[in-house]
N, C-alpha and C. Protein backbone atom coordinates (compact mmCIF):
# COMPACT_ATOMS: atom_id res chain seq x y z
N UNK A 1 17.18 36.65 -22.44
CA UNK A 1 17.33 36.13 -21.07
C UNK A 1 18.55 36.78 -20.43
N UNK A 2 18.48 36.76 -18.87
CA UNK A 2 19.64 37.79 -18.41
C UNK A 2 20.20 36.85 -17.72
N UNK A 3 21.82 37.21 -17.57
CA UNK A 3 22.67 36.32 -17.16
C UNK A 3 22.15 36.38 -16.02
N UNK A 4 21.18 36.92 -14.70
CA UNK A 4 21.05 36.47 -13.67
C UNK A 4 19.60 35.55 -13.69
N UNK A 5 19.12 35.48 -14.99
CA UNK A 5 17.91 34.31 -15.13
C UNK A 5 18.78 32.99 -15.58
N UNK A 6 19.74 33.06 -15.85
CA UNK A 6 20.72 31.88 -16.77
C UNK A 6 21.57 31.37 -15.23
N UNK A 7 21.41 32.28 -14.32
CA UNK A 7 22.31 31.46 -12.91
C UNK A 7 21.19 31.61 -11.72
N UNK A 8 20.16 32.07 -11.73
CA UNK A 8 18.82 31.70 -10.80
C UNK A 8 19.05 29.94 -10.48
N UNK A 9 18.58 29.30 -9.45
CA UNK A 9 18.63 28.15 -9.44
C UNK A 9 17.59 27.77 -8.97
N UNK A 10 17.06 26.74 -9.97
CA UNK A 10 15.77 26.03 -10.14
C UNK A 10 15.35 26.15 -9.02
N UNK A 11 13.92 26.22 -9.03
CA UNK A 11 13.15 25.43 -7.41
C UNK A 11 13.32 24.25 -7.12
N UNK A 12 13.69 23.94 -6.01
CA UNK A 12 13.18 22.52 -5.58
C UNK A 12 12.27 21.96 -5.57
N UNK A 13 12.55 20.81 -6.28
CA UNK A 13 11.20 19.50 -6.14
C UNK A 13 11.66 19.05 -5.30
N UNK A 14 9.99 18.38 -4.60
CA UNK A 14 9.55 17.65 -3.75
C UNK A 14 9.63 16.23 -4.68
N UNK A 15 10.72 15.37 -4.32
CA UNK A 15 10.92 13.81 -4.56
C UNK A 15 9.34 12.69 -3.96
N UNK A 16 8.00 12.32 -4.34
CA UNK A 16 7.23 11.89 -3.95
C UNK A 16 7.36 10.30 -3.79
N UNK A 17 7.40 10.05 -2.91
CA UNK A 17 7.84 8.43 -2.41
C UNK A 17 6.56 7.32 -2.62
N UNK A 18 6.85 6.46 -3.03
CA UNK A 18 5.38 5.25 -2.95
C UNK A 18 6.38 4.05 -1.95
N UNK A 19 5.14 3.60 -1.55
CA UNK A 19 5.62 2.13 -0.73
C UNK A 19 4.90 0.88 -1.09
N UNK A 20 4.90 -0.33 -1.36
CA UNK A 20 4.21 -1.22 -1.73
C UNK A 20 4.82 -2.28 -1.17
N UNK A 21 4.17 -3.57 -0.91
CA UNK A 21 5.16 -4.84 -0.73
C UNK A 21 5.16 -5.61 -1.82
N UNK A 22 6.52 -5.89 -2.05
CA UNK A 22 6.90 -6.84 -3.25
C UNK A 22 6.32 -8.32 -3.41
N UNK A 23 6.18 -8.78 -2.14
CA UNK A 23 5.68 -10.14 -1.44
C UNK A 23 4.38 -10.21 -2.07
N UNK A 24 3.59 -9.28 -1.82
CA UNK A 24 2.38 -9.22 -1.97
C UNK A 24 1.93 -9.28 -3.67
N UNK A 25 2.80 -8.57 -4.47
CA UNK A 25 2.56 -7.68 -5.68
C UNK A 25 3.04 -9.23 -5.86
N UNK A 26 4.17 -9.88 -5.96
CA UNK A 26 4.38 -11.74 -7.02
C UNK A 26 3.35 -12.44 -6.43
N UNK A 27 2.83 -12.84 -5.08
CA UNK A 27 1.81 -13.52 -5.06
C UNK A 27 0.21 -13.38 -5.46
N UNK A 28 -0.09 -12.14 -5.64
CA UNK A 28 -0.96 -11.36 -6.52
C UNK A 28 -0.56 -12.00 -7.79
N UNK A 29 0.58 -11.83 -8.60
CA UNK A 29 0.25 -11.79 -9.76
C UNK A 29 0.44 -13.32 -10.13
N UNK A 30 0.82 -14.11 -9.42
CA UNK A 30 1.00 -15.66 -9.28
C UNK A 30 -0.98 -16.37 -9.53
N UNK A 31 -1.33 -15.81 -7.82
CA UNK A 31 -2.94 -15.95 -8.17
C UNK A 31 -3.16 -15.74 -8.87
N UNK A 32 -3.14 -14.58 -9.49
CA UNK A 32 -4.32 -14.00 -10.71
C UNK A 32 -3.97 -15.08 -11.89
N UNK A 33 -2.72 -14.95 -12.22
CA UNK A 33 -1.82 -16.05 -13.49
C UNK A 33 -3.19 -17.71 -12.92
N UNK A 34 -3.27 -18.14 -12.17
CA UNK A 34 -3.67 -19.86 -11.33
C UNK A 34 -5.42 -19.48 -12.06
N UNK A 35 -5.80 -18.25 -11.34
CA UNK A 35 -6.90 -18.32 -11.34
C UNK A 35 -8.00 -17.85 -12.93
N UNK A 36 -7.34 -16.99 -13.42
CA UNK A 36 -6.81 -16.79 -15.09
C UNK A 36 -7.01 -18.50 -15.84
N UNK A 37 -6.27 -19.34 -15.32
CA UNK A 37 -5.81 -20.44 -16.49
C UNK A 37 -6.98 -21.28 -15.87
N UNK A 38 -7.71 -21.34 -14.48
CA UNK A 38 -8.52 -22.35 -14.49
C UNK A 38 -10.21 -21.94 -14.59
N UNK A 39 -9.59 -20.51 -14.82
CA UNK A 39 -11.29 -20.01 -15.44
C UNK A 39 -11.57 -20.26 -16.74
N UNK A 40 -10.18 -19.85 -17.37
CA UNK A 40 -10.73 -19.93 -18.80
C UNK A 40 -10.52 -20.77 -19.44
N UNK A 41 -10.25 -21.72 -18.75
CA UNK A 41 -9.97 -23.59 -18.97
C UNK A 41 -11.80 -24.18 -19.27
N UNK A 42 -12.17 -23.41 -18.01
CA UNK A 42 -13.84 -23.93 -17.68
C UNK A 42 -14.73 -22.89 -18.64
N UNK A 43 -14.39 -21.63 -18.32
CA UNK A 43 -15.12 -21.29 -20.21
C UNK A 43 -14.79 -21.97 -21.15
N UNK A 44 -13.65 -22.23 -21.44
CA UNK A 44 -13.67 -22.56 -22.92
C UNK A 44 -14.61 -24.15 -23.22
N UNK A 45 -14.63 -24.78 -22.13
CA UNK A 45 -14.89 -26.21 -22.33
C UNK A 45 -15.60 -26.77 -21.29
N UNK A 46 -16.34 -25.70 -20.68
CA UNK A 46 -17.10 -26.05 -20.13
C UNK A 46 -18.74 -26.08 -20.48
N UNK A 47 -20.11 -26.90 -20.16
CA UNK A 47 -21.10 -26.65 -20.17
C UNK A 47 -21.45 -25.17 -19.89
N UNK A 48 -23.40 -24.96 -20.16
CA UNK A 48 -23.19 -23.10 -19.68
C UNK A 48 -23.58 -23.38 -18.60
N UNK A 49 -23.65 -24.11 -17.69
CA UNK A 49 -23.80 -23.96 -16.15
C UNK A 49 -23.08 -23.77 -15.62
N UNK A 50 -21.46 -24.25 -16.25
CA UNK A 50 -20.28 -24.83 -15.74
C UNK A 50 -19.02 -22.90 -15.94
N UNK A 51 -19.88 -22.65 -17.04
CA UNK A 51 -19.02 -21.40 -17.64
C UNK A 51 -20.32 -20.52 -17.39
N UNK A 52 -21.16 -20.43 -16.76
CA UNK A 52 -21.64 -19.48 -15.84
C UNK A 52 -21.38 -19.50 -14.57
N UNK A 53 -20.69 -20.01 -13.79
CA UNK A 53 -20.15 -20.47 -12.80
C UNK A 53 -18.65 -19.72 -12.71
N UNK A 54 -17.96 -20.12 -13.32
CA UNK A 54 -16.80 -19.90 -13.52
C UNK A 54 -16.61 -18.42 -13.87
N UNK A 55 -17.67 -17.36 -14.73
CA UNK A 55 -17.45 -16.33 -14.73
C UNK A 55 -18.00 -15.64 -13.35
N UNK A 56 -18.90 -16.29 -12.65
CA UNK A 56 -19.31 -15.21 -11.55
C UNK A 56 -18.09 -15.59 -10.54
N UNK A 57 -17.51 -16.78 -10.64
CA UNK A 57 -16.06 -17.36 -9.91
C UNK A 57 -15.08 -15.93 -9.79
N UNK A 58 -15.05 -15.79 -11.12
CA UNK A 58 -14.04 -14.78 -12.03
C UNK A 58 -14.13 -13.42 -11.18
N UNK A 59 -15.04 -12.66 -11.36
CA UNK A 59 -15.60 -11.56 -10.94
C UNK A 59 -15.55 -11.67 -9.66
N UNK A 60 -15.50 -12.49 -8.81
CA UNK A 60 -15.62 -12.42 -7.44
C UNK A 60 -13.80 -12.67 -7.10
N UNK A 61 -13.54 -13.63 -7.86
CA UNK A 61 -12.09 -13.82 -7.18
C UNK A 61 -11.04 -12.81 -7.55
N UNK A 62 -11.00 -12.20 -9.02
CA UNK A 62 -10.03 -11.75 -9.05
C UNK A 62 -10.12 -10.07 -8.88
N UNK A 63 -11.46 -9.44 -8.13
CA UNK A 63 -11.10 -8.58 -7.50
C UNK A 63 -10.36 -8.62 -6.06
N UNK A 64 -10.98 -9.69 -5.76
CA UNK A 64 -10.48 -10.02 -3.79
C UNK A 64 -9.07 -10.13 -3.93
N UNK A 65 -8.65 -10.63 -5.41
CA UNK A 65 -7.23 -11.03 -5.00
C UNK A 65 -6.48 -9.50 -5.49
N UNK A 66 -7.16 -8.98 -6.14
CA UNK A 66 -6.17 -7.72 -6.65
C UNK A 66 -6.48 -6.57 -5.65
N UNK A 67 -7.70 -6.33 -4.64
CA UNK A 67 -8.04 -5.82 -3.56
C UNK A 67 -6.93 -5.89 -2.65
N UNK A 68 -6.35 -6.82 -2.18
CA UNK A 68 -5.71 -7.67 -1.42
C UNK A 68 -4.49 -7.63 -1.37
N UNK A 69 -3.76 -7.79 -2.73
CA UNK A 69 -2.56 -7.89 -3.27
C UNK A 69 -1.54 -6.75 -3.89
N UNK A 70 -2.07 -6.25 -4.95
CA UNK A 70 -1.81 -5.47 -6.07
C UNK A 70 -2.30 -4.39 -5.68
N UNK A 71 -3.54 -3.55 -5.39
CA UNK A 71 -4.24 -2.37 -4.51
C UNK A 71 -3.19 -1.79 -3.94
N UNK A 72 -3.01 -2.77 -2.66
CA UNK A 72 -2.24 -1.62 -1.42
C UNK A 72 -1.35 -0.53 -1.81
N UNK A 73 -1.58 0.08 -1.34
CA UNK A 73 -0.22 1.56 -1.76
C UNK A 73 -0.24 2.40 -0.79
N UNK A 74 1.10 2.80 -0.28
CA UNK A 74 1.00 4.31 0.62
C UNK A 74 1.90 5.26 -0.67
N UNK A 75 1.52 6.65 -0.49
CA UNK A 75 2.52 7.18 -1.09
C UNK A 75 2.35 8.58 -0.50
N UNK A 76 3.80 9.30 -0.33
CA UNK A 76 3.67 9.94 0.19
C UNK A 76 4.19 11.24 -0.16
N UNK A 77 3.40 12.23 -0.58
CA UNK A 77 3.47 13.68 -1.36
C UNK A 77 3.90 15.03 -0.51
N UNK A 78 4.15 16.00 -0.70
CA UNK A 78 4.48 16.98 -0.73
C UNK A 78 3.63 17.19 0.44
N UNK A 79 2.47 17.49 0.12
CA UNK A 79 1.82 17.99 1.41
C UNK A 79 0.53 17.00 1.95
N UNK A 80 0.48 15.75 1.41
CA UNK A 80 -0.10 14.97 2.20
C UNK A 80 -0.20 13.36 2.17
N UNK A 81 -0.17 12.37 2.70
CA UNK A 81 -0.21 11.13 2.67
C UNK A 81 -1.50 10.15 2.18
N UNK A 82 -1.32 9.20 1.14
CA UNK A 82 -2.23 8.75 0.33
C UNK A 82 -2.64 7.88 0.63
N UNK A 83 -3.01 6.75 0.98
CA UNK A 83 -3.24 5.10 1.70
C UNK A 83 -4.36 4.55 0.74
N UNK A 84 -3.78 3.40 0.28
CA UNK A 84 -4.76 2.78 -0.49
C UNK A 84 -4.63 1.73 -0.37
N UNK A 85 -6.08 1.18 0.88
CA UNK A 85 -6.23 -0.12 1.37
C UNK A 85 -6.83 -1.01 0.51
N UNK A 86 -7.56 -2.17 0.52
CA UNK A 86 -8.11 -3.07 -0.70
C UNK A 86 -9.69 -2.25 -0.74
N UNK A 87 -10.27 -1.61 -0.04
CA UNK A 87 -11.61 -0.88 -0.11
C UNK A 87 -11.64 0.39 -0.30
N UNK A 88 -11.03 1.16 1.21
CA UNK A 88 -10.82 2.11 0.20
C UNK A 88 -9.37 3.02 0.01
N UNK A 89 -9.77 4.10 -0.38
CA UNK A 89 -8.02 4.91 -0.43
C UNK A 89 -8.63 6.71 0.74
N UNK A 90 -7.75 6.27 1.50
CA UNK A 90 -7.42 7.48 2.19
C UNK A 90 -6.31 8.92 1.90
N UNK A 91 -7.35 10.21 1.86
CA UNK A 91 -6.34 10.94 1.41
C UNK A 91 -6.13 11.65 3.08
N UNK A 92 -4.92 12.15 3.16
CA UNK A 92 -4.37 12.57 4.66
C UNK A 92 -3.34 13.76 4.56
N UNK A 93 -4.18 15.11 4.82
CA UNK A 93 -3.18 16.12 4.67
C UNK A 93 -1.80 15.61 5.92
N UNK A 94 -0.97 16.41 5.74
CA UNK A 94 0.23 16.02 6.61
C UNK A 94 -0.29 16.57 7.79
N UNK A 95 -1.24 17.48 8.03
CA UNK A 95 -1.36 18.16 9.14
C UNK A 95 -2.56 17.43 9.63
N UNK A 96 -3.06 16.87 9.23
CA UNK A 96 -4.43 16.36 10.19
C UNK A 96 -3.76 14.58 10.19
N UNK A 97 -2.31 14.40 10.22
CA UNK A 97 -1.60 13.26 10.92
C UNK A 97 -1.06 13.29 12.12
N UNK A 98 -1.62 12.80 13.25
CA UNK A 98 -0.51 12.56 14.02
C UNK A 98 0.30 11.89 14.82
N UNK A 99 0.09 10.63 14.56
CA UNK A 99 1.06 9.45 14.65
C UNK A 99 1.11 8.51 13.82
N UNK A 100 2.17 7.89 13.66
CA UNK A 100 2.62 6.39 12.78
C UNK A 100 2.99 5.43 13.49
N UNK A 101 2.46 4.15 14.03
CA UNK A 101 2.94 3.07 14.52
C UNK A 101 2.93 1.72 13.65
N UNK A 102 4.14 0.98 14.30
CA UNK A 102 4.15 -0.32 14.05
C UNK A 102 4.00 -1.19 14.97
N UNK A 103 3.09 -1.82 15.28
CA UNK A 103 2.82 -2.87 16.37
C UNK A 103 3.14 -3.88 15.72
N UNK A 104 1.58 -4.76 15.73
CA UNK A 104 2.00 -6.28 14.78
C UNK A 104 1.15 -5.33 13.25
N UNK A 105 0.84 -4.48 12.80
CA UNK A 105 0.12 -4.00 11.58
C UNK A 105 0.75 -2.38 11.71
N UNK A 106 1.27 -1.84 10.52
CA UNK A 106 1.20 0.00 10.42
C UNK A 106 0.17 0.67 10.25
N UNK A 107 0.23 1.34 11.34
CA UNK A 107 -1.10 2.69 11.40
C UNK A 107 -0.61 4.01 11.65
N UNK A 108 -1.60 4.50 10.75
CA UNK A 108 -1.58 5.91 10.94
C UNK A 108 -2.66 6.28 11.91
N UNK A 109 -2.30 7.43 12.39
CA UNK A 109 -3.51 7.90 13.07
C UNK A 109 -3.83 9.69 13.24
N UNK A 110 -5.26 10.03 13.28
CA UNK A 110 -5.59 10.87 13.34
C UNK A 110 -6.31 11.35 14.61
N UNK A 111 -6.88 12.89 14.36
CA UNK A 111 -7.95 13.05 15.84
C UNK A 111 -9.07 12.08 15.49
N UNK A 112 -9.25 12.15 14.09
CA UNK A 112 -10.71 11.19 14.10
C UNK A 112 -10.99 9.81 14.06
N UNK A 113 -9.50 9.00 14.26
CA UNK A 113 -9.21 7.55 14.47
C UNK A 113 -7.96 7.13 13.85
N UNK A 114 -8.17 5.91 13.58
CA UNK A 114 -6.69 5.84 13.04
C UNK A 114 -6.86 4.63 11.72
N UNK A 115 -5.93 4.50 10.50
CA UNK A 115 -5.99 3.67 9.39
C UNK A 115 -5.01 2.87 9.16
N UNK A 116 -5.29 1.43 8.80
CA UNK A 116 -4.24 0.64 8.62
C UNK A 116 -3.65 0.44 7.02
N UNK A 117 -2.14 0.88 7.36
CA UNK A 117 -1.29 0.75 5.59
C UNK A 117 -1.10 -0.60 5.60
N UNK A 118 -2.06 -1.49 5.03
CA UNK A 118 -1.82 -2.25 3.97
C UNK A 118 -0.83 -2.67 3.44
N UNK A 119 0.20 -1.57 2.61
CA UNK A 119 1.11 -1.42 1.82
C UNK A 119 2.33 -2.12 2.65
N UNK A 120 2.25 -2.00 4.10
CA UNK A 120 3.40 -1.73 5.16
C UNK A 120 3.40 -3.13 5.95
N UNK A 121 3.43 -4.33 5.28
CA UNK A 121 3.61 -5.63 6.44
C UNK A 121 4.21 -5.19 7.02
N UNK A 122 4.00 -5.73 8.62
CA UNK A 122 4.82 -5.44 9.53
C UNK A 122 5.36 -7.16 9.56
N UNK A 123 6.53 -7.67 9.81
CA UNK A 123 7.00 -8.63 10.02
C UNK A 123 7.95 -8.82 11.54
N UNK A 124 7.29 -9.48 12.28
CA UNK A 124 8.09 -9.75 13.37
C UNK A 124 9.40 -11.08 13.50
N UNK A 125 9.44 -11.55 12.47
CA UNK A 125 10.31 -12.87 11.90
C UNK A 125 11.47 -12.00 11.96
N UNK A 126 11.18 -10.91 10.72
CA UNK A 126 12.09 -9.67 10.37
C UNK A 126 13.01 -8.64 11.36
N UNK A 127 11.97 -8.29 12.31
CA UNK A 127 12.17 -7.85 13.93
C UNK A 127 13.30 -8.43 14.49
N UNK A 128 12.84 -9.59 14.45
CA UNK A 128 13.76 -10.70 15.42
C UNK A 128 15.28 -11.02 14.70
N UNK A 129 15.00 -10.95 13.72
CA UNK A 129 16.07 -11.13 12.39
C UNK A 129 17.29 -10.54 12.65
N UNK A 130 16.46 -9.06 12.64
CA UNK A 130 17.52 -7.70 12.61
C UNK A 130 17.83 -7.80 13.99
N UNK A 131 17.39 -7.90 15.09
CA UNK A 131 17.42 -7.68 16.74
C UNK A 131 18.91 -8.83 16.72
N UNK A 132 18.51 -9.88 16.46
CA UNK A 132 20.21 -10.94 16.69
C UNK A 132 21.23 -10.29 15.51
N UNK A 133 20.77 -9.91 14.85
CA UNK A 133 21.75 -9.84 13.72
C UNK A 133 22.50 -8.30 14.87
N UNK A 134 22.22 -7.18 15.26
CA UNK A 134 22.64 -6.27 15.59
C UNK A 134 23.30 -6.27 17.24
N UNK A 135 22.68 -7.90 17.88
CA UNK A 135 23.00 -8.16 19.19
C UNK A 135 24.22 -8.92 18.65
N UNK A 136 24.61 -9.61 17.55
CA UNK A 136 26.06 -10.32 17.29
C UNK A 136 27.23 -9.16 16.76
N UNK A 137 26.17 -7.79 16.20
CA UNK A 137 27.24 -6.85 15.92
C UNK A 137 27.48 -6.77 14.58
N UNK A 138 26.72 -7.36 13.71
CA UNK A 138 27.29 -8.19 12.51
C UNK A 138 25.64 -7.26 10.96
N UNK A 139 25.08 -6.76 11.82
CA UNK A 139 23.96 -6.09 11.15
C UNK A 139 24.19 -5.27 9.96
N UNK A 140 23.63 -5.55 8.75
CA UNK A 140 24.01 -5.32 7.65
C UNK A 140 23.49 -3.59 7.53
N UNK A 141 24.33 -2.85 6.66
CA UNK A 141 23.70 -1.50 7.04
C UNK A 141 22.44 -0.84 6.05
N UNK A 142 21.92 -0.55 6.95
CA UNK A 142 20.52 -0.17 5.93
C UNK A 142 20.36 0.17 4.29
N UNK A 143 19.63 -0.35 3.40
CA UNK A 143 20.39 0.35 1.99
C UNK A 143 19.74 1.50 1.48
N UNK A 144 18.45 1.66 2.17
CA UNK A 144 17.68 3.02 1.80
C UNK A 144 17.34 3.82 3.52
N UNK A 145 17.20 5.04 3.15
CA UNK A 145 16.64 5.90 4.13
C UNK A 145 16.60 7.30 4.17
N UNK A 146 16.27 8.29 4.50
CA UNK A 146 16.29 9.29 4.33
C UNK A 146 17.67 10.13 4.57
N UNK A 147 18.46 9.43 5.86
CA UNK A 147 19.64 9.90 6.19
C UNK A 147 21.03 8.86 5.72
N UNK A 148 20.58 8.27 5.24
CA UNK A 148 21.61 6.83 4.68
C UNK A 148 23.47 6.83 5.11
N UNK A 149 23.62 8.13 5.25
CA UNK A 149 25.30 8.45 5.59
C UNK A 149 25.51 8.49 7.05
N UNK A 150 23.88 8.33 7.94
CA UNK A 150 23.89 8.80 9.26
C UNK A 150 24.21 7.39 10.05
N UNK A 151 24.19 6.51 9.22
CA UNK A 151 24.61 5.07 9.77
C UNK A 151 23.48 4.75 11.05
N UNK A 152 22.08 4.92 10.37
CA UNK A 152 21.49 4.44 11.94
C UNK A 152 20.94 3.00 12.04
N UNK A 153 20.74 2.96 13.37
CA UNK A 153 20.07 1.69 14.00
C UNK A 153 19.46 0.59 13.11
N UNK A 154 20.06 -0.43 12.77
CA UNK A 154 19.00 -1.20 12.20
C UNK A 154 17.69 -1.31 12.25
N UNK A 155 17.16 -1.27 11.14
CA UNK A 155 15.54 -1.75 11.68
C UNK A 155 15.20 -2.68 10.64
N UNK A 156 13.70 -2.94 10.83
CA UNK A 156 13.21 -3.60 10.07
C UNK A 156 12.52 -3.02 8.71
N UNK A 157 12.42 -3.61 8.10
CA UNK A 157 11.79 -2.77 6.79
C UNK A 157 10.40 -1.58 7.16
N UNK A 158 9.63 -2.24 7.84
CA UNK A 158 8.38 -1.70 7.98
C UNK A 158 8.88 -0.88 9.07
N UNK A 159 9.61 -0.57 10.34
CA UNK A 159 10.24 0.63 10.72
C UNK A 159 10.74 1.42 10.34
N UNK A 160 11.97 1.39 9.14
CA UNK A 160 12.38 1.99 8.58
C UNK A 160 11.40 3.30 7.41
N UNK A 161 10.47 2.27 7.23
CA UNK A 161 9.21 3.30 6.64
C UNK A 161 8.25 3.70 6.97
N UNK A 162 7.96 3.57 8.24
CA UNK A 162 7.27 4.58 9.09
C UNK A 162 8.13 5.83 9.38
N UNK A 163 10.15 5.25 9.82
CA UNK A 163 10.77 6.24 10.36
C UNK A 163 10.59 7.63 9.18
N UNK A 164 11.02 7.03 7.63
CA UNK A 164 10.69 8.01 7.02
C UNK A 164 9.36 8.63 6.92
N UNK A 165 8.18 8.09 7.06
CA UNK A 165 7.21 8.87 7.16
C UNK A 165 6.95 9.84 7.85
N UNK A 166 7.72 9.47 9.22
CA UNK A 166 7.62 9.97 10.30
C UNK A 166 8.48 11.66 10.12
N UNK A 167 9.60 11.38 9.40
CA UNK A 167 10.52 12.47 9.32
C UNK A 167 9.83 13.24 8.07
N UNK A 168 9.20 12.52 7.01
CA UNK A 168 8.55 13.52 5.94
C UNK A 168 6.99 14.25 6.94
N UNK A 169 6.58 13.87 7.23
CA UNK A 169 5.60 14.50 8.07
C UNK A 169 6.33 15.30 9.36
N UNK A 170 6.99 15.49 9.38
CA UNK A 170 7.47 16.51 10.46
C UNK A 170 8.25 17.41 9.76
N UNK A 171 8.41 17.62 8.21
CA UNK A 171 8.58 18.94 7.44
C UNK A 171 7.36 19.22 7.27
N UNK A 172 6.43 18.64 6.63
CA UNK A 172 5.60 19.03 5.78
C UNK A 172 4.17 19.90 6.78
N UNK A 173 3.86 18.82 7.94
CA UNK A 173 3.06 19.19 8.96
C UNK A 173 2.66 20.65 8.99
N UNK A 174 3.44 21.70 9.32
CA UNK A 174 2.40 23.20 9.58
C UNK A 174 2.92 24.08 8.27
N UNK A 175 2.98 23.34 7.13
CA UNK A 175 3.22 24.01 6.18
C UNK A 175 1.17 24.23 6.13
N UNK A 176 0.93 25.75 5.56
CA UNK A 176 -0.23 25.81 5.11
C UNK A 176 -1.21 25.00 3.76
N UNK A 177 0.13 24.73 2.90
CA UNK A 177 -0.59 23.85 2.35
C UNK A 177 -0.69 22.15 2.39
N UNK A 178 -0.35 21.91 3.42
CA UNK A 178 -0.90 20.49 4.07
C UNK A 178 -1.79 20.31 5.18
N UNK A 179 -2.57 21.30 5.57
CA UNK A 179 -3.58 21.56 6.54
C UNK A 179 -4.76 20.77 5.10
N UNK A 180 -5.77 20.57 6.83
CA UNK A 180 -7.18 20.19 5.72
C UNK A 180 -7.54 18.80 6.92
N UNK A 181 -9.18 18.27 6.46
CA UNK A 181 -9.46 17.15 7.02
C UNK A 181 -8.97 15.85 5.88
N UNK A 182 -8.80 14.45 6.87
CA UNK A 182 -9.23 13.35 5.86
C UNK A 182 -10.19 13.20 5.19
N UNK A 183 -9.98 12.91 4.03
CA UNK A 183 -10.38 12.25 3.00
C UNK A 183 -11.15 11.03 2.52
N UNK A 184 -11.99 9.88 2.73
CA UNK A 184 -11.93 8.54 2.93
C UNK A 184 -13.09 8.19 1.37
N UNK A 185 -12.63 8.04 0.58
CA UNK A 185 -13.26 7.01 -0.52
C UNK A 185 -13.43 5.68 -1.07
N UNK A 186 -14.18 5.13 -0.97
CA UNK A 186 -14.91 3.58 -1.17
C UNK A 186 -14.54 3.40 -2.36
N UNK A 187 -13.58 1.88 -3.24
CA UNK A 187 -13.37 1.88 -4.36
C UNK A 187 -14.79 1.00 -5.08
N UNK A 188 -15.45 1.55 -5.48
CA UNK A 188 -16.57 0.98 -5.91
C UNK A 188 -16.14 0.34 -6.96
N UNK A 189 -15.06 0.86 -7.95
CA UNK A 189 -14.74 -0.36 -8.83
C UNK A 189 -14.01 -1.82 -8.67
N UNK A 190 -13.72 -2.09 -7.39
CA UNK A 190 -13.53 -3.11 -7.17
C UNK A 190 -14.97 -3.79 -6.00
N UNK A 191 -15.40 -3.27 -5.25
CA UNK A 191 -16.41 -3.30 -4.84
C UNK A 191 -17.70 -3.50 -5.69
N UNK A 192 -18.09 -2.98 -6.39
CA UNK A 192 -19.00 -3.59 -7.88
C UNK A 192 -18.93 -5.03 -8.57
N UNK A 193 -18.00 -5.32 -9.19
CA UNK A 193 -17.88 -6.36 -9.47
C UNK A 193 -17.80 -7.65 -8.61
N UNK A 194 -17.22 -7.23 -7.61
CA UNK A 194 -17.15 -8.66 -6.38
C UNK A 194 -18.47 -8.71 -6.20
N UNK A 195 -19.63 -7.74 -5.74
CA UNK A 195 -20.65 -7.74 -5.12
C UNK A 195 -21.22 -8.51 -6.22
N UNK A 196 -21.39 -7.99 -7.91
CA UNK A 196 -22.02 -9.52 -8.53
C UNK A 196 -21.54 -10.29 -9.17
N UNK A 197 -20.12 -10.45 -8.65
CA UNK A 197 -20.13 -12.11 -8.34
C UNK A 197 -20.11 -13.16 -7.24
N UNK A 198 -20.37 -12.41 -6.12
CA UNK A 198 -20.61 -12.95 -4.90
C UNK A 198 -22.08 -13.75 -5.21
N UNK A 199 -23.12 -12.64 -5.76
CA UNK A 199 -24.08 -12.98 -5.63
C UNK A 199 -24.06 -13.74 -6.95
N UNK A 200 -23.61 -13.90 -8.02
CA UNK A 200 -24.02 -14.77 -9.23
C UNK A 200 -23.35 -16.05 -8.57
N UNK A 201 -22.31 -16.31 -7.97
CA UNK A 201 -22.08 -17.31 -7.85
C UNK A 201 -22.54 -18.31 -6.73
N UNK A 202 -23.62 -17.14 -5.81
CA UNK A 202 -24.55 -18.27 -4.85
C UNK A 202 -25.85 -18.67 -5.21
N UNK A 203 -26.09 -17.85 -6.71
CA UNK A 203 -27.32 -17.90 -7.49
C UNK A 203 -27.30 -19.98 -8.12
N UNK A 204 -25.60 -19.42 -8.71
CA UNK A 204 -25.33 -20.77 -9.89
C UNK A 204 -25.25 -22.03 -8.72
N UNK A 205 -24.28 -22.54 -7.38
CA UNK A 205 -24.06 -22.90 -6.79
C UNK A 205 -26.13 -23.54 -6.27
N UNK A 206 -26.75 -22.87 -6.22
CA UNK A 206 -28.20 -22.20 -5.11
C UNK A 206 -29.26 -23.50 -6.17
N UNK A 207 -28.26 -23.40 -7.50
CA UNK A 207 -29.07 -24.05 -8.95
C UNK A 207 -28.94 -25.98 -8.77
């Protein structure tokens, strides 16, 4: 090896970010824990009408709740943005993005419509929170962000991660390898199972 391969300096990695809500992910796993102990309360000791019931219960509830809960994810890569709602997961080169809002829900949007992150409560409690807290002067300073030393504007959580989205998509955007159309895939494995237990459990109920 030559002393100018021994002082070359590495390539840069691309740091890939995920977003999730925490809120969501303990009450997810709270349900599932409730719904867990009173299924298999009714299998174990229940009649088979009672524990055929309870499994099509099963199958139906604890996809909706992990659809719902545990599912959501944005994450956001090198050259394109991932969204994974409770149905399905959107893949999104950086270049076929072009806006991020927060109203009362976060969306992305494209030429061919626009998708809601899941991952991204928007909280207006939170809004209002930060808005007095920064009108008394007294606003605590952000603890994550892309520019963290730049001391900016309070926001709210779900602003703050659009803002970074917003700033990772405005590198990544006319790089050639983040060109391309969306992506949109149906999670059939959670979609499968709800579908029969939707229907086993209007079969048992129907009995």
């Amino acid at each position: 090896m030559t002393s100018q391969d021994r002082t070359s300096p590495p390539q840069q990695q691309y740091a890939e970010r995920s977003y999730r809500s925490p809120a969501a992910l303990v009450g997810g796993a709270l349900l599932l824990l409730l719904g867990l102990w009173l299924g298999g309360d009714a299998l174990l000791r229940g009649d088979a009408h009672t524990k055929l019931t309870a499994l099509f219960a099963l199958l139906l509830g604890v996809p909706l709740v992990v659809a719902f809960t545990l599912r959501p994810l944005v994450r956001a890569g090198e050259d394109r943005l991932t969204v994974r709602n409770p149905f399905r997961t959107i893949t999104l080169p950086w270049g076929a993005v072009e806006d991020l809002r927060a109203a009362f829900s976060a969306e992305v949007f494209t030429s061919g419509g626009k998708y809601q992150l899941w991952a991204v409560p928007v909280s207006l409690r939170q809004r209002k929170k930060v808005s007095r807290q920064a009108a008394r002067g007294s606003a605590p300073r952000p603890r994550f962000g892309l520019d963290a030393d730049a001391g900016p504007v309070p926001r709210a959580m779900a602003d703050q991660t659009l803002d970074e989205l917003r700033e990772i998509k405005e590198r990544a955007a006319h790089r050639e390898s983040a060109q391309g159309e969306p992506v949109v895939r149906w999670s059939y494995e959670v979609l499968a199972p709800l579908v029969v237990g939707a229907v086993g459990l209007a079969v048992m109920v129907a009995l």
